[in-house]
Protein backbone atom coordinates (compact mmCIF):
# COMPACT_ATOMS: atom_id res chain seq x y z
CA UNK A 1 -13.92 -15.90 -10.79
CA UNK A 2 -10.62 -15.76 -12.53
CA UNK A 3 -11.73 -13.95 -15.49
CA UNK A 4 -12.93 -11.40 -12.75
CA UNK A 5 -10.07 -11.10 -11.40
CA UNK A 6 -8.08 -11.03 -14.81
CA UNK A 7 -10.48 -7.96 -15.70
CA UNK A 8 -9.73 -6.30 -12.50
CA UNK A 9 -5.85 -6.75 -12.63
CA UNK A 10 -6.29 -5.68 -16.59
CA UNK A 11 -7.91 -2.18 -15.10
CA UNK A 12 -4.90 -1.86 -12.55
CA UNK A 13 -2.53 -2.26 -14.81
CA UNK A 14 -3.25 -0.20 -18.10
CA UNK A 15 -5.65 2.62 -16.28
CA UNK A 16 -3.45 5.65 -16.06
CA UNK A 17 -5.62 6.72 -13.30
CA UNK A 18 -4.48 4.02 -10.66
CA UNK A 19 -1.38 4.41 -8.63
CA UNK A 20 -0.42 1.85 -5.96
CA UNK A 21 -0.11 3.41 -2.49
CA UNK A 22 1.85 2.23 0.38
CA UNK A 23 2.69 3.64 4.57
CA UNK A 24 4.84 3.15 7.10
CA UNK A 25 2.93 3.94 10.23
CA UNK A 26 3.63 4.40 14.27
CA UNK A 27 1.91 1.95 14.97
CA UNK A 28 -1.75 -0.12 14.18
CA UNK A 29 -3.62 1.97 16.51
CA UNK A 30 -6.25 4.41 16.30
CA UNK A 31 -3.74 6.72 17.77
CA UNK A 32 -1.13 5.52 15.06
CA UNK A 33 -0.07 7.90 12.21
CA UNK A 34 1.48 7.73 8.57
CA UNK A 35 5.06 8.49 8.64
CA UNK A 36 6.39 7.23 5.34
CA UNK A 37 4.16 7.03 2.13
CA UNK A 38 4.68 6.36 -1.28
CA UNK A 39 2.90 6.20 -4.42
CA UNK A 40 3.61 4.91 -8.03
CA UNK A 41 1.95 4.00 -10.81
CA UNK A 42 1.61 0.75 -12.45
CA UNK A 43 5.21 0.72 -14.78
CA UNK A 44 7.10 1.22 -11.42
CA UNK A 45 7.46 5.06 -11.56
CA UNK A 46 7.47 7.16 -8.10
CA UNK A 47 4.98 9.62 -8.21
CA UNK A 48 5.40 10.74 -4.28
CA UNK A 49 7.95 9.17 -1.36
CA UNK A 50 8.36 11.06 1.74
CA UNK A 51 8.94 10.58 5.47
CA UNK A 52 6.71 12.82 7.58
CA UNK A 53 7.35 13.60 11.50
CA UNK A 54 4.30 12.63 13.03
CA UNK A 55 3.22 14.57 16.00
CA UNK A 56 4.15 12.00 18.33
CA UNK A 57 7.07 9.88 19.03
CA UNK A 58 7.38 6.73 16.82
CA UNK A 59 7.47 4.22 19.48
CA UNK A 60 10.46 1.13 19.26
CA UNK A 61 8.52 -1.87 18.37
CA UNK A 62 7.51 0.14 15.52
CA UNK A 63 11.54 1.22 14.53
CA UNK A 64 11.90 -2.22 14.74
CA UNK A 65 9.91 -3.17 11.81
CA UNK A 66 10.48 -0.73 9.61
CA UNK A 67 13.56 0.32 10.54
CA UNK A 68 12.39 4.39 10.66
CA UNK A 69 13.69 6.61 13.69
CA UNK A 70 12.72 9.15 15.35
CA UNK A 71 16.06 11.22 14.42
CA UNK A 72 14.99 10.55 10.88
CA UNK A 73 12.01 12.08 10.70
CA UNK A 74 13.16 15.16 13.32
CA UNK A 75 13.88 17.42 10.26
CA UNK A 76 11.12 16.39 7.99
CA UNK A 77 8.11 17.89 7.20
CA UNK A 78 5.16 16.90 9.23
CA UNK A 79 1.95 15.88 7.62
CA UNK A 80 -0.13 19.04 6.58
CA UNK A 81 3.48 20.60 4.76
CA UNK A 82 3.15 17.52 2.56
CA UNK A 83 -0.71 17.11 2.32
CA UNK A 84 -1.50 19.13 -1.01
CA UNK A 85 1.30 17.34 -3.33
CA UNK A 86 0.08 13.92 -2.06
CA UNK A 87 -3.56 15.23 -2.89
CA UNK A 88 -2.28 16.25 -5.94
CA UNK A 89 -1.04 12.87 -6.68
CA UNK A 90 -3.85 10.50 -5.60
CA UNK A 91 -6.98 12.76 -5.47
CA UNK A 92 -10.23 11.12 -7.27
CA UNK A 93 -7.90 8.70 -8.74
CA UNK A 94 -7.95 4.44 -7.63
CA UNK A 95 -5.67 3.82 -5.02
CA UNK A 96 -4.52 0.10 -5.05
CA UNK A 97 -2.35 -0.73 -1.27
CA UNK A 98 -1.95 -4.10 0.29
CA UNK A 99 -3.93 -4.22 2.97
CA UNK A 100 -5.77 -1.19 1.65
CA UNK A 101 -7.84 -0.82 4.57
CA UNK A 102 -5.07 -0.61 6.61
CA UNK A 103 -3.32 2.17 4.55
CA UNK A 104 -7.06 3.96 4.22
CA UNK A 105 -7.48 3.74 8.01
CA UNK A 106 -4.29 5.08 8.75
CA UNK A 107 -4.11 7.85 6.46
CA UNK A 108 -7.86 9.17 7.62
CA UNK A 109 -6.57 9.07 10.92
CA UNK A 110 -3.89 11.66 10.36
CA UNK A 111 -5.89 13.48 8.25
CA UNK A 112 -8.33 13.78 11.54
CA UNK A 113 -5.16 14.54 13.67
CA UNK A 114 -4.09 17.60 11.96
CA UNK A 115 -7.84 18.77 10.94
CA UNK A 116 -7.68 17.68 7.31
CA UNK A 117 -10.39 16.24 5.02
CA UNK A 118 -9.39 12.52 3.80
CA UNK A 119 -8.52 12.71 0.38
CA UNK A 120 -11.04 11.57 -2.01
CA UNK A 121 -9.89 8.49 -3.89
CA UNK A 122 -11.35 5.58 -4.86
CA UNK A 123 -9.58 2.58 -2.77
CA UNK A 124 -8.43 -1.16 -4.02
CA UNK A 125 -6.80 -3.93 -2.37
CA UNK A 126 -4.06 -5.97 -3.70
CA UNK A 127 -4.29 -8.11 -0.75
CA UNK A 128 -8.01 -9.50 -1.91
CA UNK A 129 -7.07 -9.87 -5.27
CA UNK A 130 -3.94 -12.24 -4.13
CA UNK A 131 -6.09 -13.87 -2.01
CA UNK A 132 -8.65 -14.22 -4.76
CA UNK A 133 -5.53 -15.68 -6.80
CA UNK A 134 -4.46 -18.14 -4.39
CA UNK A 135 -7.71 -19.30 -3.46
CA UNK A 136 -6.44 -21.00 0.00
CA UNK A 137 -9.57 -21.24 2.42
CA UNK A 138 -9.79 -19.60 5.44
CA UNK A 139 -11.10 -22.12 8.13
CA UNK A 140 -11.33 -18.70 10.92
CA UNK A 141 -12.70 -16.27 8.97
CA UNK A 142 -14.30 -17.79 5.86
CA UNK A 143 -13.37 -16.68 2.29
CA UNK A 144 -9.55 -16.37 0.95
CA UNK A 145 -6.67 -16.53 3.70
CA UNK A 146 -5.16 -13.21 3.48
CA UNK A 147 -1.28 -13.00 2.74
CA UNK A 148 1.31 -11.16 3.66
CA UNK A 149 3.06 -8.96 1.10
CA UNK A 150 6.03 -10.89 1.99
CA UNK A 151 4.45 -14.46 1.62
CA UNK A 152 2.66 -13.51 -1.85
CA UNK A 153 6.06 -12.27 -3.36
CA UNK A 154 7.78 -15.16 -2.04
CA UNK A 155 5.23 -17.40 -3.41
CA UNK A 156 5.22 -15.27 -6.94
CA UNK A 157 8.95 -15.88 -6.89
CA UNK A 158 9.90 -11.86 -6.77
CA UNK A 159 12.90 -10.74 -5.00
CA UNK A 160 12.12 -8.46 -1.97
CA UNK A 161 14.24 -5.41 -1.36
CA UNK A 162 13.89 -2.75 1.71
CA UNK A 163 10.75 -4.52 2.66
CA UNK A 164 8.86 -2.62 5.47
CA UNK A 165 9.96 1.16 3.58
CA UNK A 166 6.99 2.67 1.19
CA UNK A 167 8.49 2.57 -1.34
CA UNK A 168 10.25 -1.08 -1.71
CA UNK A 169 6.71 -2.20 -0.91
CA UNK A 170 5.10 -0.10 -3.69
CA UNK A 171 7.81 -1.97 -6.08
CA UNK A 172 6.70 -5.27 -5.04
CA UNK A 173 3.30 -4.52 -5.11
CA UNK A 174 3.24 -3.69 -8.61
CA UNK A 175 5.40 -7.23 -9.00
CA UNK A 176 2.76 -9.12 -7.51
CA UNK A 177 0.03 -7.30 -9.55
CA UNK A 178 1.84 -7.76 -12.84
CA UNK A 179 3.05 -12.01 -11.71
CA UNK A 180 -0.35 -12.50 -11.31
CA UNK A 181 -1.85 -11.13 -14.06
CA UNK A 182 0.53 -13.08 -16.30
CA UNK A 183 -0.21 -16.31 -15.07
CA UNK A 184 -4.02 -15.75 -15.25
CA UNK A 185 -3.26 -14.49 -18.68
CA UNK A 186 -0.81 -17.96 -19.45
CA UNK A 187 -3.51 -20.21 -18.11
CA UNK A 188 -6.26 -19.07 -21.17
CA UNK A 189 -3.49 -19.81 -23.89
């Protein structure tokens, strides 16, 4: 299992066709659209960051998390003025998110809002890998207990800053990625 996982964290990190991915949303509905998102690739570089009005308000509870207003986004573009550069950026390549369902989801969903085709992309979550890493069972659902992005940099020992913005959680991402990797790679020596 481990040298699975070393292979797979190997292809994430020296592919230059992966780029880690991460939104800020509305909300966690179906309703819910992306109105932050980021993308890097695997030495830290930002390939796309950009807040994006959404066509409906963002509502508190969501401010509250990640700290984005509505006055923010009132002069920024909204989603199809932005739509061909992120294409441009992730399009056919792998996409690695935490919680990369989530971030999937959520961008197909404002795709579908505006009348856009999801952009093609092969998706990869961080969050199964870390699980995969910490092996902690998962007594409700079976498998790995999932962790937060949060809780696996914490437990890594990586500094979080701007958590809850796309692009601080891209950063960390990659951290994660990279701490892991290095202690799969420690344990063979």
């Amino acid at each position: 299992m481990n040298d699975e996982l070393l292979e797979l964290l190997k292809g994430w990190i020296y592919s230059p066709q992966v780029v880690v991915l991460d939104t800020e949303t509305t909300g966690l509905d179906d309703q819910a659209e992306v109105i932050e998102i980021s993308v890097m690739d695997m030495r830290g570089k930002v390939l796309f960051d950009q807040l994006v009005r959404p066509l409906n308000p963002v509502p508190d509870e969501a401010t509250d998390i990640h700290g984005i207003t509505n006055d923010s986004l009132a002069s920024k573009p909204n989603f199809p003025d932005v739509y061909l550069a992120l294409r441009r950026v992730i399009s056919g390549k792998t996409v690695v998110a935490y919680n990369a369902s989530f971030d999937n989801r959520l961008l197909m969903q404002t795709c579908a809002a505006y009348g856009l085709p999801m952009i093609e992309a092969d998706w990869q979550c961080a969050m199964d890998a870390y699980s995969r890493y910490r092996k902690e069972p998962d007594a409700k659902r079976g498998g790995y207990r999932r962790q937060s992005l949060a809780k696996a940099a914490k437990q890594m020992g990586i500094e979080v800053y701007g958590a809850h913005r796309a692009v601080a959680d891209c950063f960390t991402t990659v951290e994660v990625i990279g701490s892991v990797y290095s202690k799969l790679l420690a344990k063979l020596s």
